[in-house]
C-alpha atoms as a PDB file:
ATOM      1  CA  UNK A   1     120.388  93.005 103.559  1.00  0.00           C
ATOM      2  CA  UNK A   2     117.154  95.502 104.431  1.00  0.00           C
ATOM      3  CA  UNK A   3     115.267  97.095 101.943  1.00  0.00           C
ATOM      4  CA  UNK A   4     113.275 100.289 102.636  1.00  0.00           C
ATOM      5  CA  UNK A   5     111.801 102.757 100.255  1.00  0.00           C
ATOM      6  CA  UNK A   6     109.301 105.125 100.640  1.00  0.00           C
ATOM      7  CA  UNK A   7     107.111 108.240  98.637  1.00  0.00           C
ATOM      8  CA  UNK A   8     108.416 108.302  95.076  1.00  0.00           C
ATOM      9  CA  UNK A   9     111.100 106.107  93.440  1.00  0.00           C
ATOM     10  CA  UNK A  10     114.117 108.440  94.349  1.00  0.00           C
ATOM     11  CA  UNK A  11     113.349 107.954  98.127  1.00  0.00           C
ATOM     12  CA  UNK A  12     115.083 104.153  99.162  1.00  0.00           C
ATOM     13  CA  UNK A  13     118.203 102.681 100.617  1.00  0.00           C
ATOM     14  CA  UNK A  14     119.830  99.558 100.664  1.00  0.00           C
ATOM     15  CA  UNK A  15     122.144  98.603 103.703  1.00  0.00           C
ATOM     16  CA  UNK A  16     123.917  95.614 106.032  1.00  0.00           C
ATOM     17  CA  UNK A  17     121.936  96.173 108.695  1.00  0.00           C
ATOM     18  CA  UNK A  18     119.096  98.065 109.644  1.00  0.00           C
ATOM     19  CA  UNK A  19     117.419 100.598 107.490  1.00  0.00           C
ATOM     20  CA  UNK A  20     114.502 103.481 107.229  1.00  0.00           C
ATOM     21  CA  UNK A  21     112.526 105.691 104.644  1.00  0.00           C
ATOM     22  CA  UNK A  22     110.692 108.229 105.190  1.00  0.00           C
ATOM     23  CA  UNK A  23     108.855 110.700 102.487  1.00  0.00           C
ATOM     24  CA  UNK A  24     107.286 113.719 104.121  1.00  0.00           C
ATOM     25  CA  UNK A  25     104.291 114.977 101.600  1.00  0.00           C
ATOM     26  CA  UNK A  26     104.221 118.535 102.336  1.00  0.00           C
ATOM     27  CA  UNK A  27     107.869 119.370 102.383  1.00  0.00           C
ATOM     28  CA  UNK A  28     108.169 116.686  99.098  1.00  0.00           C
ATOM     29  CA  UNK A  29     111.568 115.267 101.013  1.00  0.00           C
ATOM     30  CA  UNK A  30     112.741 112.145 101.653  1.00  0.00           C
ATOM     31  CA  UNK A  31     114.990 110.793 104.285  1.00  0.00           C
ATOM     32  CA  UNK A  32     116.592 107.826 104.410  1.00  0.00           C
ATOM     33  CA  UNK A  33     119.247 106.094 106.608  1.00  0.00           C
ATOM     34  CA  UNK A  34     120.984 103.092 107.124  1.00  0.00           C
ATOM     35  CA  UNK A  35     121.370 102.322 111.050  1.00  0.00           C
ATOM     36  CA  UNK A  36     123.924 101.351 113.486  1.00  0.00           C
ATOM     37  CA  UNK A  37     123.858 102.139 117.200  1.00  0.00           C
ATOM     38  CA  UNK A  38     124.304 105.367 116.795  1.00  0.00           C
ATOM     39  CA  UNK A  39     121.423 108.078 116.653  1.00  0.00           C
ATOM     40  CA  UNK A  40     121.969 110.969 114.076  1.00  0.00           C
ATOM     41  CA  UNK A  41     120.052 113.227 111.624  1.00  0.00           C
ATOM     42  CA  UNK A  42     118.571 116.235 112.128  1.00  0.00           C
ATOM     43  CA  UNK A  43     116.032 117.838 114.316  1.00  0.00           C
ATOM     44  CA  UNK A  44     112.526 118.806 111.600  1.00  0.00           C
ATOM     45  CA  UNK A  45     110.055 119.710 114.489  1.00  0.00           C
ATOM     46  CA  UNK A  46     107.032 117.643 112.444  1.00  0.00           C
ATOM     47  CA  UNK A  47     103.615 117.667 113.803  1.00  0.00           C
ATOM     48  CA  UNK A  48     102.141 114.179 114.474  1.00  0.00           C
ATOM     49  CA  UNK A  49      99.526 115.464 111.621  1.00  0.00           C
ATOM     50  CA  UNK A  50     102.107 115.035 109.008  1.00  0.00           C
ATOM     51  CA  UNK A  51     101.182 112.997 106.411  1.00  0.00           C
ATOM     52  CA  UNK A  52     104.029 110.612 105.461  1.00  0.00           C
ATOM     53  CA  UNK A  53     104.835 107.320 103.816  1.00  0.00           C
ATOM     54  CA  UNK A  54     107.419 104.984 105.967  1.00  0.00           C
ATOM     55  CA  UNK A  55     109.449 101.950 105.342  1.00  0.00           C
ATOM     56  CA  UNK A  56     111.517 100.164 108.399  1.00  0.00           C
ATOM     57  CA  UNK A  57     113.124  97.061 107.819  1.00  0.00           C
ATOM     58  CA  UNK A  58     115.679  95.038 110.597  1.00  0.00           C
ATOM     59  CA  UNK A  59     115.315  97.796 113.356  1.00  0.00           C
ATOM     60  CA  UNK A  60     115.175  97.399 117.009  1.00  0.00           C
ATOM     61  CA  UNK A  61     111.935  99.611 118.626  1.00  0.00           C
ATOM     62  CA  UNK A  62     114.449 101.889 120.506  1.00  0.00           C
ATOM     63  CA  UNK A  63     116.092 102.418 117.681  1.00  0.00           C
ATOM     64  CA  UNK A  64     112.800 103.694 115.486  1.00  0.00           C
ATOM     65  CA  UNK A  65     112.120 105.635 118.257  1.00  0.00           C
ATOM     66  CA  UNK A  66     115.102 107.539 118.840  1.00  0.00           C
ATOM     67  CA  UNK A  67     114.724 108.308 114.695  1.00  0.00           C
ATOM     68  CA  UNK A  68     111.223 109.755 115.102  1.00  0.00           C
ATOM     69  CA  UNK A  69     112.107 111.382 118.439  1.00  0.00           C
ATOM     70  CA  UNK A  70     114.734 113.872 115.876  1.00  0.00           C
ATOM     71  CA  UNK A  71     112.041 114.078 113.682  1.00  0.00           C
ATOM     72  CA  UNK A  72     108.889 115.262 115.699  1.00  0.00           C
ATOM     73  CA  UNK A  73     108.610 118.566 118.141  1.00  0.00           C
ATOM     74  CA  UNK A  74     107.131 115.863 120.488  1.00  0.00           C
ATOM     75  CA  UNK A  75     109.229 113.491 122.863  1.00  0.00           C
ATOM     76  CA  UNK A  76     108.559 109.947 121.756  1.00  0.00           C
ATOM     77  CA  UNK A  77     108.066 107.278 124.431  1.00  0.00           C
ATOM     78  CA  UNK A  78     109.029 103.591 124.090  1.00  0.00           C
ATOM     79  CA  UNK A  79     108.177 100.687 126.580  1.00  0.00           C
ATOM     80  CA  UNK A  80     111.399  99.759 127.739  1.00  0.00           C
ATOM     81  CA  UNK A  81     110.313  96.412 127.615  1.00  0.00           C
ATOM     82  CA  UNK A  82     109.922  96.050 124.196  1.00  0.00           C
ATOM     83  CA  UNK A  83     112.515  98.029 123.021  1.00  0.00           C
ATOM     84  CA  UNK A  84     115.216  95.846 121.700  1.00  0.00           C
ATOM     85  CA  UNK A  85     111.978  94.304 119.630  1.00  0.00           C
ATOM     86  CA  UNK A  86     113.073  94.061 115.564  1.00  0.00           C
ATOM     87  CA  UNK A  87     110.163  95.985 113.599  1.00  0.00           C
ATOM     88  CA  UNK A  88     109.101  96.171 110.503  1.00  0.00           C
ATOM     89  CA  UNK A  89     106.468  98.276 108.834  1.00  0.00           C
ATOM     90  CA  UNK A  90     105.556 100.145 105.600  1.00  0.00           C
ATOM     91  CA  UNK A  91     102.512 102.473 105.482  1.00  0.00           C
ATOM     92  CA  UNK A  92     101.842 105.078 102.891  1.00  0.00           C
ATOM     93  CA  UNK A  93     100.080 108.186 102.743  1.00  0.00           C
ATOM     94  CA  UNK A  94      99.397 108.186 106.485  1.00  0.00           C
ATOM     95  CA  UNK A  95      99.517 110.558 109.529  1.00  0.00           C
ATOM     96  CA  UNK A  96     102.905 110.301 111.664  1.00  0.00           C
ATOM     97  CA  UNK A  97     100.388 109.378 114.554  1.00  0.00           C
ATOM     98  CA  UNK A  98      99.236 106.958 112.502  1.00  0.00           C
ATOM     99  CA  UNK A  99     102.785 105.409 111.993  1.00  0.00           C
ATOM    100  CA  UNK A 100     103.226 105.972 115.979  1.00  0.00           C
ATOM    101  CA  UNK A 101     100.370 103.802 116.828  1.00  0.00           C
ATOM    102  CA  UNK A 102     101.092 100.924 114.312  1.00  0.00           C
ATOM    103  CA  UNK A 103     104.615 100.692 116.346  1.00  0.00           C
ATOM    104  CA  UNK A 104     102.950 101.322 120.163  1.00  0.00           C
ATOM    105  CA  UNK A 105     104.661 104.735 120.420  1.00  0.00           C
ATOM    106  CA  UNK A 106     103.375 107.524 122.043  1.00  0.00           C
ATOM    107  CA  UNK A 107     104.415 111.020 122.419  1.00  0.00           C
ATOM    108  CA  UNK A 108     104.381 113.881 124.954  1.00  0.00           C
ATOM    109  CA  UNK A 109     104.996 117.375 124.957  1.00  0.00           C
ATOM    110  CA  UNK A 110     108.749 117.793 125.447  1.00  0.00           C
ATOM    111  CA  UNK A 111     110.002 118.455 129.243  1.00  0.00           C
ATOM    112  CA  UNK A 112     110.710 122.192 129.916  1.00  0.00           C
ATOM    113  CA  UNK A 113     114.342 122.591 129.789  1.00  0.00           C
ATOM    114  CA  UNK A 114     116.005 123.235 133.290  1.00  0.00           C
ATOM    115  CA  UNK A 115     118.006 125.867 133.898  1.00  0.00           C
ATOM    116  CA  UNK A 116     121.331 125.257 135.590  1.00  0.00           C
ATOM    117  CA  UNK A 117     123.448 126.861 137.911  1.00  0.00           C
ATOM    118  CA  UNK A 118     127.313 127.836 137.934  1.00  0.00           C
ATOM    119  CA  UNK A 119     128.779 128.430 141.270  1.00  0.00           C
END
């Protein structure tokens, strides 16, 4: 069973497998998911400025970053080498960069998009 909570007492989860919190201070939301493979949520365009508190618990690396990848209006890089790695971390009051560079992530500015053509 993981454990993550996050920001004020409304903002936690319990679940099977993996979980995360997240409490954004200037929006005063909270989001919180328990994780399988698959990659949801919505897009919030965050800066890495944000200040946040976060709470991951039974996660694989690739898996956190695929989260924060929806979350930020960056592109967030993993090493592929480390990316089935379990994590675990809880920080409060802290920029997302901050967050980023506790887990070895780092961002870019997303890739233009391409523009395709139909024959």
């Amino acid at each position: 069973m993981a454990n993550c909570s996050a920001g004020p007492a409304r903002c936690k989860i319990a679940c099977t497998g993996g979980c995360g919190c997240m409490y954004v201070h200037e929006t005063d939301s909270c989001i919180c998911e328990c994780f399988d493979s698959n990659v949801g949520g919505m897009n919030q365009a965050l800066s890495v400025g944000a200040k946040i508190d976060v709470s991951i618990s039974g996660l694989e690396l690739g898996q956190v970053a695929a989260r924060f990848d929806k979350l930020l209006a960056r592109e967030v890089m993993v090493p592929a080498s480390r990316s089935r790695q379990k994590v675990r971390l809880r920080l409060k009051g802290v920029s997302f960069s901050t967050a980023l560079k506790a887990l070895g992530l780092v961002t870019r500015a997303p890739a233009p998009k391409r523009k395709t053509r139909v024959r």
